[in-house]
N, C-alpha and C. Protein backbone atom coordinates (compact mmCIF):
# COMPACT_ATOMS: atom_id res chain seq x y z
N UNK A 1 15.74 127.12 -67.47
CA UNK A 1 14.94 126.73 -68.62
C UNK A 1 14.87 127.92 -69.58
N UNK A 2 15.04 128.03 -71.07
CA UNK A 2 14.56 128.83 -71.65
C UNK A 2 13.36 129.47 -71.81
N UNK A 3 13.56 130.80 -72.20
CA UNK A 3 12.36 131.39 -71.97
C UNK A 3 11.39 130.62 -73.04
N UNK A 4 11.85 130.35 -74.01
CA UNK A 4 10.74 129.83 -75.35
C UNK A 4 10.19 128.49 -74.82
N UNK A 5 10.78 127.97 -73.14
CA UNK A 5 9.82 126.60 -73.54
C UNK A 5 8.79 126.96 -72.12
N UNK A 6 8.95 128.24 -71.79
CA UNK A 6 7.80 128.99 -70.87
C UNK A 6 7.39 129.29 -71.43
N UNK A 7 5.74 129.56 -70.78
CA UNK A 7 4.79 130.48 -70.73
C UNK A 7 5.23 132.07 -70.17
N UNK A 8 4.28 133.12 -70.39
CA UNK A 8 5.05 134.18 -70.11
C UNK A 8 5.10 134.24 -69.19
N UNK A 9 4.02 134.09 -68.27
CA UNK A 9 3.62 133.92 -66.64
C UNK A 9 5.43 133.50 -66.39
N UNK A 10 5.23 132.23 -66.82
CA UNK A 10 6.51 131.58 -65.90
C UNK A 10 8.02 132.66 -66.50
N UNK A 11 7.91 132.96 -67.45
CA UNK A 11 9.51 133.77 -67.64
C UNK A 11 9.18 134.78 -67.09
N UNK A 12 8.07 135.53 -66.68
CA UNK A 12 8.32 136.62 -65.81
C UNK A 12 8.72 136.33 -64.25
N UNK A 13 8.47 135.69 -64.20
CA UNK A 13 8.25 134.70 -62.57
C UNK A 13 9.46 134.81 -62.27
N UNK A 14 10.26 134.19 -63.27
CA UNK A 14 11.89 133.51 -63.46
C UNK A 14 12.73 134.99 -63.21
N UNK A 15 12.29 135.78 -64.47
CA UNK A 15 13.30 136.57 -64.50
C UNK A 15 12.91 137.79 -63.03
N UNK A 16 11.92 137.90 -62.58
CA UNK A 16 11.65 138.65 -61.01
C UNK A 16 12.46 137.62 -59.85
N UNK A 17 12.15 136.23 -60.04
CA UNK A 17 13.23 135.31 -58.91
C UNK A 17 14.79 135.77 -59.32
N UNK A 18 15.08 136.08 -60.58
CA UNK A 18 16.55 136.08 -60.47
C UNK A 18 16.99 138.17 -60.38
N UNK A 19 15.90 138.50 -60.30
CA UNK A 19 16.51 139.70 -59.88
C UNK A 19 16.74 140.11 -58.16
N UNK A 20 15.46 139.34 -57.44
CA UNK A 20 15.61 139.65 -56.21
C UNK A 20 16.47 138.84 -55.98
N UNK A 21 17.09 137.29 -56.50
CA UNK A 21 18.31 136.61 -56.29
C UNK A 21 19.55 137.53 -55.96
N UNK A 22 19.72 138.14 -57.57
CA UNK A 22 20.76 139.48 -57.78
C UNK A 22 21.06 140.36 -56.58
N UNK A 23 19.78 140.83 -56.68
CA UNK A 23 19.67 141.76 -55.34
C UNK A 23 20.38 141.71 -53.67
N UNK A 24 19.87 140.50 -53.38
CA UNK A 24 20.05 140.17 -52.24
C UNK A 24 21.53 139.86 -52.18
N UNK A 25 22.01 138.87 -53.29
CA UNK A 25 23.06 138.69 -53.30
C UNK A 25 24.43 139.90 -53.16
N UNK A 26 24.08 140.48 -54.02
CA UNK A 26 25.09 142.19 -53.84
C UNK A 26 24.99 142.59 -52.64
N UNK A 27 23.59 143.06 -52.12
CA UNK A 27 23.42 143.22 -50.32
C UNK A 27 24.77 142.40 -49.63
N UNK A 28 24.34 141.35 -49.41
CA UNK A 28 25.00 140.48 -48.36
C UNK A 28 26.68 141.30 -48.72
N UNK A 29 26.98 140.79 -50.22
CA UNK A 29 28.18 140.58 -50.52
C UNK A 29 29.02 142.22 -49.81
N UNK A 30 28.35 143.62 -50.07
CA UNK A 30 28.39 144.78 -49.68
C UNK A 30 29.14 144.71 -48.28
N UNK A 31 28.40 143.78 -47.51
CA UNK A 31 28.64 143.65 -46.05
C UNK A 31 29.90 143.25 -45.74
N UNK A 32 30.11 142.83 -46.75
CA UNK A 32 31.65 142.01 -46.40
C UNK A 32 33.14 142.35 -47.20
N UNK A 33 32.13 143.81 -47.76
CA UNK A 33 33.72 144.52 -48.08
C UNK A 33 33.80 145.49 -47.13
N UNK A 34 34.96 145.82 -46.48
CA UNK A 34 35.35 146.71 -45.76
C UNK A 34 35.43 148.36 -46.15
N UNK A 35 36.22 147.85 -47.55
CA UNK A 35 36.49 149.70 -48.61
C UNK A 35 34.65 150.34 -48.58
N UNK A 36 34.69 151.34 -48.07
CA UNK A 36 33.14 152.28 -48.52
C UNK A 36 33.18 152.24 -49.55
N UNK A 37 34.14 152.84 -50.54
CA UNK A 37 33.47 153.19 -52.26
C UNK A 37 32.93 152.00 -53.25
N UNK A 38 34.06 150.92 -52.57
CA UNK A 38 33.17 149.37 -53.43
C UNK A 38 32.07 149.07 -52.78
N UNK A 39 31.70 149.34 -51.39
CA UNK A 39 30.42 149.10 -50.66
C UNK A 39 29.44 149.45 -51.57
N UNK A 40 29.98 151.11 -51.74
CA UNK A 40 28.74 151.67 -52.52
C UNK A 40 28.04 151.23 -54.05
N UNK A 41 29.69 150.75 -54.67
CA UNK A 41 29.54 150.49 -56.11
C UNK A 41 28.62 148.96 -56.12
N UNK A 42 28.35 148.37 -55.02
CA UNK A 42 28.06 146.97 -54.64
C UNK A 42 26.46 147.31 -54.12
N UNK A 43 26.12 148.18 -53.53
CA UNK A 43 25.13 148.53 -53.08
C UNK A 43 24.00 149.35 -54.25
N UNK A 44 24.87 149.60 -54.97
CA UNK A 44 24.36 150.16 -56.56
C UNK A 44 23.82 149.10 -57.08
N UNK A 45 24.40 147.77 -57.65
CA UNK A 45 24.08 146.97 -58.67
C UNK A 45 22.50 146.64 -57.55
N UNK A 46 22.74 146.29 -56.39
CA UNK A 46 21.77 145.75 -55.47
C UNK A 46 20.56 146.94 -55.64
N UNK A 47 20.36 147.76 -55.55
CA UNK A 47 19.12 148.61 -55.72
C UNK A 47 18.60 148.57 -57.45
N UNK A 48 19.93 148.28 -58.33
CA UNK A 48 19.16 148.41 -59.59
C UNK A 48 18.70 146.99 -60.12
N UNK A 49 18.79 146.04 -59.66
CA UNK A 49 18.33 144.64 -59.04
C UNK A 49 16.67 145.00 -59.01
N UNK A 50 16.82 145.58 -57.81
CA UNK A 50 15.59 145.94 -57.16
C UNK A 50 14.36 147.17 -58.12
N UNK A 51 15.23 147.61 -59.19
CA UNK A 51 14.70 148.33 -60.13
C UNK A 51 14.31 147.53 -61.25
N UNK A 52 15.24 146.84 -61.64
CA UNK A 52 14.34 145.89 -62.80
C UNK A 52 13.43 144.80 -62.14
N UNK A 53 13.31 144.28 -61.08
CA UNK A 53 12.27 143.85 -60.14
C UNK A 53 10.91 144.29 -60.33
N UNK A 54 10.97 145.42 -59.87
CA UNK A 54 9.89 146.77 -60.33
C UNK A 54 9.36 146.41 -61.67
N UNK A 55 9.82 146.69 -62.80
CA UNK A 55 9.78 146.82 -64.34
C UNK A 55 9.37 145.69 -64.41
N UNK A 56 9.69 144.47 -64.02
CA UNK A 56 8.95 143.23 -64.71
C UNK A 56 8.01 142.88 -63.70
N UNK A 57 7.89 143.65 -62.32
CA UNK A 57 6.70 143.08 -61.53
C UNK A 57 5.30 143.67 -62.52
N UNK A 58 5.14 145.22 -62.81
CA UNK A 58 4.65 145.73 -63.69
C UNK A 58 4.23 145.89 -64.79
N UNK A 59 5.11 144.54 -65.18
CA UNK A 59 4.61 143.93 -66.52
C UNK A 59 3.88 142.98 -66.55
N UNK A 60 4.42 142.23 -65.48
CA UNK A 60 3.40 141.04 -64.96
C UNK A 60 1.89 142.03 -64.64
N UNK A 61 1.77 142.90 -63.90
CA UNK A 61 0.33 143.41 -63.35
C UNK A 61 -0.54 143.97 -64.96
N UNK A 62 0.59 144.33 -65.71
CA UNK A 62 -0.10 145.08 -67.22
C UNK A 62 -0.99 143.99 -67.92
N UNK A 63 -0.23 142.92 -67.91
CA UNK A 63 -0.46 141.58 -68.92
C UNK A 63 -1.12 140.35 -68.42
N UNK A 64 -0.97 140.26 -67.16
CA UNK A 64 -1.32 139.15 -66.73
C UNK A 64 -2.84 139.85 -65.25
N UNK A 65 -3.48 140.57 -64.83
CA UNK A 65 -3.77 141.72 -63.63
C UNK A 65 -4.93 140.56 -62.84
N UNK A 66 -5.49 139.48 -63.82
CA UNK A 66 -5.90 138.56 -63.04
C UNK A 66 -5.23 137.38 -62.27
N UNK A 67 -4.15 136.87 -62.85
CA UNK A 67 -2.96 136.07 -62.62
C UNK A 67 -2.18 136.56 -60.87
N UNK A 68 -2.24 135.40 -60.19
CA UNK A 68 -1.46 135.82 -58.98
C UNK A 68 0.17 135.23 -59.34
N UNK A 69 0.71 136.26 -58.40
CA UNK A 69 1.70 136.23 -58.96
C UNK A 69 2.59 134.84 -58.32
N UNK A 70 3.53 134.12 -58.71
CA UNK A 70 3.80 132.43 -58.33
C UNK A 70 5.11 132.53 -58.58
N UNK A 71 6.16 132.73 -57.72
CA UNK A 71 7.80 133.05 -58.19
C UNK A 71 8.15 131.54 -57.53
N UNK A 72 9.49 131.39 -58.76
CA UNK A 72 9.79 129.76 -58.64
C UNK A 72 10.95 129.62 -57.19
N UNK A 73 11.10 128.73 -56.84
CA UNK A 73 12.45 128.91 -56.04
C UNK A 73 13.48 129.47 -56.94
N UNK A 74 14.50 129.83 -56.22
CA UNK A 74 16.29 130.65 -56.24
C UNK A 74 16.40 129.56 -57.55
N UNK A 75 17.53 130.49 -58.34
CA UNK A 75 17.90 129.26 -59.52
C UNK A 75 19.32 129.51 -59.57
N UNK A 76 19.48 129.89 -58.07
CA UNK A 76 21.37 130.21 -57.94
C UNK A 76 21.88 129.06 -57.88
N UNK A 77 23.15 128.86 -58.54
CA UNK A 77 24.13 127.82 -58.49
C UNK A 77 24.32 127.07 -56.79
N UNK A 78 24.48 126.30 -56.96
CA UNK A 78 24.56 125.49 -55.34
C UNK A 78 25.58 126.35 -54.42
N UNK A 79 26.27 126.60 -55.14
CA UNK A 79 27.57 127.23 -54.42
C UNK A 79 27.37 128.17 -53.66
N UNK A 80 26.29 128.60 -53.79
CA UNK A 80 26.13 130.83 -53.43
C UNK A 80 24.67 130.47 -53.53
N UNK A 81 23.66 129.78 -53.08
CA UNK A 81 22.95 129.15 -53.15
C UNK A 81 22.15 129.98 -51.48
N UNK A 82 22.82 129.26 -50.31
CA UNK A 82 22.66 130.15 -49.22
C UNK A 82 23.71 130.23 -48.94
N UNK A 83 23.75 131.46 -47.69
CA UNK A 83 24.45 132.19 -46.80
C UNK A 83 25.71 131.43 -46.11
N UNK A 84 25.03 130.53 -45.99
CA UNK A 84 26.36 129.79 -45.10
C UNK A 84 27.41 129.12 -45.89
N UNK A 85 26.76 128.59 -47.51
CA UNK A 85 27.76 128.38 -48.30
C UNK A 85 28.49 129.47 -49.09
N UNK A 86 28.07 130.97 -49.05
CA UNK A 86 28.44 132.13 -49.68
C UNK A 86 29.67 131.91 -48.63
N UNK A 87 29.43 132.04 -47.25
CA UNK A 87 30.63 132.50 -46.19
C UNK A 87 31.85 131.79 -46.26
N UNK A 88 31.91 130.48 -46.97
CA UNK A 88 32.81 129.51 -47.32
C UNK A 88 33.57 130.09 -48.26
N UNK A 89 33.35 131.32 -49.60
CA UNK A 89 33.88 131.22 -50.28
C UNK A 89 34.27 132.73 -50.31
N UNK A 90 35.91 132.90 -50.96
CA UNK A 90 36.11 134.38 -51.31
C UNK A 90 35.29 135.13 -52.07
N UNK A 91 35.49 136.66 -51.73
CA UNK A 91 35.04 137.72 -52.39
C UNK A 91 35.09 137.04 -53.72
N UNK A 92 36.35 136.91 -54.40
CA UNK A 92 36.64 136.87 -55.78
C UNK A 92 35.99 135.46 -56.19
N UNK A 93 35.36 134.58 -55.82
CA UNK A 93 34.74 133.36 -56.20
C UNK A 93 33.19 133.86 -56.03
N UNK A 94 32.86 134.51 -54.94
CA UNK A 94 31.36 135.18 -54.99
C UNK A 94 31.13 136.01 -56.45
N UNK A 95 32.64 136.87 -56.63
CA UNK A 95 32.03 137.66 -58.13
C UNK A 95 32.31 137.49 -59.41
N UNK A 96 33.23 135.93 -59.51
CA UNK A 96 32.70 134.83 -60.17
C UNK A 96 31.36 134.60 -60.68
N UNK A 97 30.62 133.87 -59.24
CA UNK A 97 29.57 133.39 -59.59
C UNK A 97 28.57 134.54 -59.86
N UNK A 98 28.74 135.51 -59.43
CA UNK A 98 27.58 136.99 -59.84
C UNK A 98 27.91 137.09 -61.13
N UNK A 99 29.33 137.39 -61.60
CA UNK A 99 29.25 137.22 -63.46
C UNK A 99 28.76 136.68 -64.27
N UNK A 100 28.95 134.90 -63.61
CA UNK A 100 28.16 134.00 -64.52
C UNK A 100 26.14 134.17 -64.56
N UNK A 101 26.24 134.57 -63.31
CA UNK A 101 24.29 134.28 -63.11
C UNK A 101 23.76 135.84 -63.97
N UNK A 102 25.13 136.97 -63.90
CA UNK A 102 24.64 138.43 -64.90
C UNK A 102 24.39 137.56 -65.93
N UNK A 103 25.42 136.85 -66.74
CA UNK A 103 25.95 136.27 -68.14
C UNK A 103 24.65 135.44 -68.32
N UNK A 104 23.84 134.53 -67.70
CA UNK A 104 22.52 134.03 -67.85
C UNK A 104 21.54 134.78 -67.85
N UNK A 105 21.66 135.50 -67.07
CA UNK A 105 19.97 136.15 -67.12
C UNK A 105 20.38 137.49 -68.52
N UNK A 106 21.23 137.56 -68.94
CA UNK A 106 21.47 138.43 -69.35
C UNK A 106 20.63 137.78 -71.56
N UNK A 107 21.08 136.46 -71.27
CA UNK A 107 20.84 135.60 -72.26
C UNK A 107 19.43 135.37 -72.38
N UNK A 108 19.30 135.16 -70.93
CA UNK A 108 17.56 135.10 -70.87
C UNK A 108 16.78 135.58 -71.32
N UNK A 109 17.26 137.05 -70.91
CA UNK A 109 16.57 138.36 -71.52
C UNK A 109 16.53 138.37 -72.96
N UNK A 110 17.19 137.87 -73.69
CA UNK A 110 18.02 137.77 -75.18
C UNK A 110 16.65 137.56 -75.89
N UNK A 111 16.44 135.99 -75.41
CA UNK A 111 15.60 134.87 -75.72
C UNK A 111 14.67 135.22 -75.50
N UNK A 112 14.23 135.78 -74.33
CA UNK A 112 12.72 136.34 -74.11
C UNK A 112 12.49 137.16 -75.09
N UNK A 113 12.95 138.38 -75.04
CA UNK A 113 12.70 139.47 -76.25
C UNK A 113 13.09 138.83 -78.23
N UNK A 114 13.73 137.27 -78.25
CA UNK A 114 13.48 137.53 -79.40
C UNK A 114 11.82 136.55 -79.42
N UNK A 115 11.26 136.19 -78.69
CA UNK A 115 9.77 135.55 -78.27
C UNK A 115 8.71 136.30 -77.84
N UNK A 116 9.10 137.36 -77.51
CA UNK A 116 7.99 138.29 -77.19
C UNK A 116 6.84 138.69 -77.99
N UNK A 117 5.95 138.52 -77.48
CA UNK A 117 4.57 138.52 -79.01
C UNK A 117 4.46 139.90 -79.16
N UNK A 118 4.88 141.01 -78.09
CA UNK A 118 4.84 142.58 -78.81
C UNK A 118 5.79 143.04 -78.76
N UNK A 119 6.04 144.43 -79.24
CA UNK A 119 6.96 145.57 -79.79
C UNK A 119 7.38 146.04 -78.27
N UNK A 120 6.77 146.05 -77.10
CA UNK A 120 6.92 146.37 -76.05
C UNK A 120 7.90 145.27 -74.97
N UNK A 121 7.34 144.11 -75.17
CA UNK A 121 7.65 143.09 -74.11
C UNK A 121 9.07 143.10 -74.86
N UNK A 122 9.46 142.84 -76.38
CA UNK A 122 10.69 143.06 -76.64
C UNK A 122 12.05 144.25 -76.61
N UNK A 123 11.17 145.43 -76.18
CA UNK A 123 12.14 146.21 -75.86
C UNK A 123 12.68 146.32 -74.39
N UNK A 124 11.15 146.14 -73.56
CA UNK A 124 11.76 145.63 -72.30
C UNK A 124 12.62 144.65 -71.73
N UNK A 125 12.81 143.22 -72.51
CA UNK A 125 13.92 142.66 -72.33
C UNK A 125 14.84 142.86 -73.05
N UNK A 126 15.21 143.33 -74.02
CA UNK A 126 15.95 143.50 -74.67
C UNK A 126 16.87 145.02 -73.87
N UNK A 127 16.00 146.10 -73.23
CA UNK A 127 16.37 147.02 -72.33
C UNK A 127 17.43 145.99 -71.13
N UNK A 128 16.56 144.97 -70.62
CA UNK A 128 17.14 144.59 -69.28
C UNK A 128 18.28 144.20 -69.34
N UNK A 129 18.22 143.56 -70.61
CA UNK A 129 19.68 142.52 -70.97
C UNK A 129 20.36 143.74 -70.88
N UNK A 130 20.51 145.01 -71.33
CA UNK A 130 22.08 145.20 -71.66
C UNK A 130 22.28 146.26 -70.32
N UNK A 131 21.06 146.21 -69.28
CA UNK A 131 21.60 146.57 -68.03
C UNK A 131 22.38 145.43 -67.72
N UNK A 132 22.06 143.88 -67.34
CA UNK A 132 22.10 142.90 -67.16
C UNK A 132 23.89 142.77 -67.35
N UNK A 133 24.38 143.15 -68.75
CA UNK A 133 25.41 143.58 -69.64
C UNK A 133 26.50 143.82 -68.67
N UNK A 134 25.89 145.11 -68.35
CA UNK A 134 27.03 146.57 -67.69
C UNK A 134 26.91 146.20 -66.33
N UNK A 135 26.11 145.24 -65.70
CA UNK A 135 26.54 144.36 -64.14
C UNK A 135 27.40 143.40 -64.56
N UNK A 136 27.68 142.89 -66.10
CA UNK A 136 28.38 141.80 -65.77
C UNK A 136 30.46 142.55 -66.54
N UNK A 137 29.82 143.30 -66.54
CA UNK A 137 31.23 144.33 -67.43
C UNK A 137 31.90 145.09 -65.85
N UNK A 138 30.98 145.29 -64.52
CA UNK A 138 30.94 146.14 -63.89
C UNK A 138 31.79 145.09 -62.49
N UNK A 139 31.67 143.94 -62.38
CA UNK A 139 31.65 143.10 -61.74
C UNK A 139 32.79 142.41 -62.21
N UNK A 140 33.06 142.33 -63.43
CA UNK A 140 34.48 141.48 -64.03
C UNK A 140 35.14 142.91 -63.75
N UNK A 141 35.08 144.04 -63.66
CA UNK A 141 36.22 145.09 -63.34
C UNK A 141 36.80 145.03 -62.32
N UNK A 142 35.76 144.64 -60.78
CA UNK A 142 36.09 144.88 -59.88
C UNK A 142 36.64 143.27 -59.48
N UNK A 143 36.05 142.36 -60.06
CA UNK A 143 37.31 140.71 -59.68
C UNK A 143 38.17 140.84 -60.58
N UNK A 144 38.67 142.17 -61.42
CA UNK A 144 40.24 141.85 -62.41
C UNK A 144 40.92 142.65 -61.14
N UNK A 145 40.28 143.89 -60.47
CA UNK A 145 40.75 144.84 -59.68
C UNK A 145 40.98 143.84 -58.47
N UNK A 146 40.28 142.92 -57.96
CA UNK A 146 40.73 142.14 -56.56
C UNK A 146 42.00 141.18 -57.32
N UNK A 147 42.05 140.62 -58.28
CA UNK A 147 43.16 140.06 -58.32
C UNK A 147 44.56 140.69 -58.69
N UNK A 148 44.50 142.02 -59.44
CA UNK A 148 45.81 142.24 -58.99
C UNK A 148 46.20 143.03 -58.34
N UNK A 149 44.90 143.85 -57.28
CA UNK A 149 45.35 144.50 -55.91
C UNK A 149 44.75 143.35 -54.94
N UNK A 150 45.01 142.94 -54.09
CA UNK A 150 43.98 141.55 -52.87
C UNK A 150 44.15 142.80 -51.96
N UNK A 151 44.40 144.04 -51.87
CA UNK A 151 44.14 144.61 -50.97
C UNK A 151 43.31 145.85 -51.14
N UNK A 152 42.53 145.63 -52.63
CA UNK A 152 41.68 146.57 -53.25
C UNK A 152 40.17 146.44 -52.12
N UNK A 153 39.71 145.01 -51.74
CA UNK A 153 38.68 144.80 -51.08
C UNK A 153 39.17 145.69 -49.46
N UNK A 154 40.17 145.65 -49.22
CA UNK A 154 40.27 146.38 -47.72
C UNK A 154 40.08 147.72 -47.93
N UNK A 155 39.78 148.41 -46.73
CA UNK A 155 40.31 149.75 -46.30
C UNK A 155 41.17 150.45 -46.37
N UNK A 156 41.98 150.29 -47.04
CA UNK A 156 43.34 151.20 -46.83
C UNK A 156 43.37 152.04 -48.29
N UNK A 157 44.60 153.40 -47.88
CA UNK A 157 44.85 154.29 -48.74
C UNK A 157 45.90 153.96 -50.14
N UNK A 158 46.36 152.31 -49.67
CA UNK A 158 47.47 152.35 -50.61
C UNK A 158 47.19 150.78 -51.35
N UNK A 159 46.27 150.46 -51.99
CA UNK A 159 46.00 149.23 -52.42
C UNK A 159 46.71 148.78 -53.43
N UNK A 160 47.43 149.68 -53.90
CA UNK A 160 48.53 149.07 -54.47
C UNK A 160 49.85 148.58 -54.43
N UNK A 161 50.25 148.97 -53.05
CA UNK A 161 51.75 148.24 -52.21
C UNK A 161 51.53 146.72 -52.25
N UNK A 162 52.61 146.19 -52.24
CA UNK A 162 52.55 144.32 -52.01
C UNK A 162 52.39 144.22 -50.55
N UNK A 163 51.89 143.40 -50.12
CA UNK A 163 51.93 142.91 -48.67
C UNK A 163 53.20 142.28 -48.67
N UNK A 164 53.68 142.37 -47.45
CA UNK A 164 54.48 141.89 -46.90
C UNK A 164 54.76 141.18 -45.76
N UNK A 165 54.97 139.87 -45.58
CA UNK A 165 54.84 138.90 -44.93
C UNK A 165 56.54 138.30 -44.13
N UNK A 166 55.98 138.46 -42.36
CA UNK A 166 56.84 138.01 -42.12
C UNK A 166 57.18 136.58 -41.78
């Protein structure tokens, strides 16, 4: 739903459900690359997830401090939705769908900050979005990098040799 046909309560709600979404999602995904350095680069987006989490829980406590806080269910695509349907699908279809859900919340943020009734609430989304941005710039690098190495997600020293199949 757009942020303009929420209340703020509810777009903060939204945009804290889709960061710990984010979050968790990179976690899992981490687990299931083998290479350490993409682990790490994967384990990055997942803590700064967990940083803009922070920033809008805090905004919620600034603005709202009587208001309990009420987060909506997951607003992840069915596909990547849960665990057992993530395990169905490749790396490179998981960071697919992480591009597209950056590419939304990233819009979200857009919309929120051009609705924001202060000078503040608009720089803070307007801040998030273009983190939001550089996860989704950061994430199309590494699914251009799985498709034309498929052996960029493994372990090995030479991810750029062809496999060879007997």
């Amino acid at each position: 739903m757009p942020p303009h046909e929420l209340t703020a309560v509810e777009a903060l709600g939204v945009a804290i459900r889709a960061e710990i979404d984010a979050s968790e999602l990179y976690a899992e995904l981490a687990t299931r690359v083998p290479n350490p350095f993409l682990q790490q680069k994967i384990l990055l987006l997942s803590k700064e997830e967990l940083q803009h989490k922070r920033i809008l829980e805090e905004a919620y406590k600034t603005h709202f401090p009587e208001v309990p806080l009420a987060l909506p269910t997951s607003q992840l695509p069915k596909a990547i939705s849960c665990r057992a349907d993530r395990e169905q699908l490749s790396a490179s279809e998981i960071l697919n769908c992480a591009i597209e859900e950056e590419r939304k919340l990233r819009q979200f943020y857009l919309e929120a900050a051009q609705h924001a009734a202060d000078l503040s609430g608009q720089r803070m989304f307007n801040y998030l979005a273009d983190w939001e941005f550089s996860h989704e710039m950061a994430l199309t690098a590494e699914r251009d990098m799985l498709l034309r190495y498929p052996r960029y997600f493994e372990q090995t020293s030479e991810p750029w040799k062809p496999e060879f199949r007997e």
